[in-house]
Protein backbone atom coordinates (compact mmCIF):
# COMPACT_ATOMS: atom_id res chain seq x y z
CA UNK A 1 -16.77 -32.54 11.88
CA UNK A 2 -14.16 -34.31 9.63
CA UNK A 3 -10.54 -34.01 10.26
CA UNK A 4 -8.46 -31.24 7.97
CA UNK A 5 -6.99 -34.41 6.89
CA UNK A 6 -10.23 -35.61 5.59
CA UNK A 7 -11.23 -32.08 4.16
CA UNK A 8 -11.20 -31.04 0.87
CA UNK A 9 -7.78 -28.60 0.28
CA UNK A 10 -10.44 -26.28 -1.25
CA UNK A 11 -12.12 -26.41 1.78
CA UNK A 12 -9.32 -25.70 4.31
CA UNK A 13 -8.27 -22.86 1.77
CA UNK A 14 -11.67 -21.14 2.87
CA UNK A 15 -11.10 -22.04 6.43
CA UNK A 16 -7.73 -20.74 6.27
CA UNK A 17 -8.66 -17.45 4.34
CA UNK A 18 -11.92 -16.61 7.13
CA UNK A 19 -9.77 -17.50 10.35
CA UNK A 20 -7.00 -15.13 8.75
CA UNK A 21 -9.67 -12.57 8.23
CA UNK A 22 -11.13 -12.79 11.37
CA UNK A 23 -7.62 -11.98 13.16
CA UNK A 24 -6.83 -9.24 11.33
CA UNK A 25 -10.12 -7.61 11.60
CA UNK A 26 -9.38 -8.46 15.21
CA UNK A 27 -6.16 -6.96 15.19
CA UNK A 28 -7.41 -3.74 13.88
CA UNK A 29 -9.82 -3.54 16.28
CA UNK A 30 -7.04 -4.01 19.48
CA UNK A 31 -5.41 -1.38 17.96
CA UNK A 32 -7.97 0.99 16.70
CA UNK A 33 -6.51 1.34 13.07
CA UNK A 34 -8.86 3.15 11.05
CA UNK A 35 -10.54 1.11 8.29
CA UNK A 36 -9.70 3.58 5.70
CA UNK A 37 -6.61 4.68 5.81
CA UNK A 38 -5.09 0.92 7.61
CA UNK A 39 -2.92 3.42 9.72
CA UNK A 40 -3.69 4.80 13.68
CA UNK A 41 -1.65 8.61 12.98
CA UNK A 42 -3.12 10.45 10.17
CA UNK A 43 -1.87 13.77 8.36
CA UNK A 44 -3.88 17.25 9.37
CA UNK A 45 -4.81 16.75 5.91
CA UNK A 46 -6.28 13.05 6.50
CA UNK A 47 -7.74 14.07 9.81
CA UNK A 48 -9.50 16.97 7.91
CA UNK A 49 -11.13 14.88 6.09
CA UNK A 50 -12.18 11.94 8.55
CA UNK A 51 -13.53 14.79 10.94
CA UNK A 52 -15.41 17.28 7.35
CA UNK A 53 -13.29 20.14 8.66
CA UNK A 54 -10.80 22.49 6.83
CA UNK A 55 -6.99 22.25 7.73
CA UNK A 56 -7.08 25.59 9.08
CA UNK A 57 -9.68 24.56 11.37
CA UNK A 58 -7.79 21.57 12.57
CA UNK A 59 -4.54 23.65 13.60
CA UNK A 60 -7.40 25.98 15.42
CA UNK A 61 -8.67 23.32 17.16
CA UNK A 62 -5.23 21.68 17.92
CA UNK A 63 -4.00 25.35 18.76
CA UNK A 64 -6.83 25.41 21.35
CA UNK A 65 -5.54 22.15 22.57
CA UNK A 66 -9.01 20.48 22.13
CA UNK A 67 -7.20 18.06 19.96
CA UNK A 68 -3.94 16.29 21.04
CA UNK A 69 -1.26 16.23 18.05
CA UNK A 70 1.95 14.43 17.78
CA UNK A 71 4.66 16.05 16.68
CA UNK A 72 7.62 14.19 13.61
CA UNK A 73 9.94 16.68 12.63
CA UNK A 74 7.67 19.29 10.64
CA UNK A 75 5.06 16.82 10.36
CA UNK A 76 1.98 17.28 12.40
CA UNK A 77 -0.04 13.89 12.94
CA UNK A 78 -3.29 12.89 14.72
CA UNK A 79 -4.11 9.82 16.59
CA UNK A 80 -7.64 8.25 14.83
CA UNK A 81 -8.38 7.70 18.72
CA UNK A 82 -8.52 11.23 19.40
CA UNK A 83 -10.61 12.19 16.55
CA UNK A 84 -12.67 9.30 17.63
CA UNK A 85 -12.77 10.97 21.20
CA UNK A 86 -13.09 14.54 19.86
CA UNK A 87 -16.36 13.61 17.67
CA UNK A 88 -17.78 11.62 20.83
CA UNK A 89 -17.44 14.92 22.93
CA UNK A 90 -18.77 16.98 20.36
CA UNK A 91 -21.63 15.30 19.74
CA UNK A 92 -25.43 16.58 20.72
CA UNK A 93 -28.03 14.77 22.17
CA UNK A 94 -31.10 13.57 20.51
CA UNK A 95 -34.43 15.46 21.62
């Protein structure tokens, strides 16, 4: 393989662009930050939708404390790892 002296700038542009790529998507998978929303706390509202649930039934289930929550002020948040977790253990078998 040639040098990145010898290369094309064109071509170390590319190379440049799919390493940076790579460690982000890398990144984002150490940290489990959802694709979607590029954040790892979402609002009940968010987590209502990344789980197809109403907001009333994601107090219930937080209420129940089948769902972790972290607390800002008046703000209610979720950790995309505990949803994660929470559809894992809610899952059913296949026959």
């Amino acid at each position: 393989m040639p040098s990145p002296a010898l290369l094309p700038p064109s071509t170390t542009d590319a190379f440049a662009q799919i390493i940076q790529h790579a460690v982000e998507q890398a990144v984002r998978k150490a940290l489990n930050i959802d694709e979607a929303t590029n954040r790892r706390l979402l609002s009940v509202a968010q987590a209502a939708n990344f789980l197809s649930l109403s907001e009333r039934e994601i107090y219930n289930v937080i209420s129940n404390r089948e769902l972790p929550a972290v607390k800002h002020g008046r703000r209610t948040l979720l950790d995309v790892r505990d949803l994660d977790d929470w559809i894992k253990a809610h899952k059913r078998g296949t026959v």
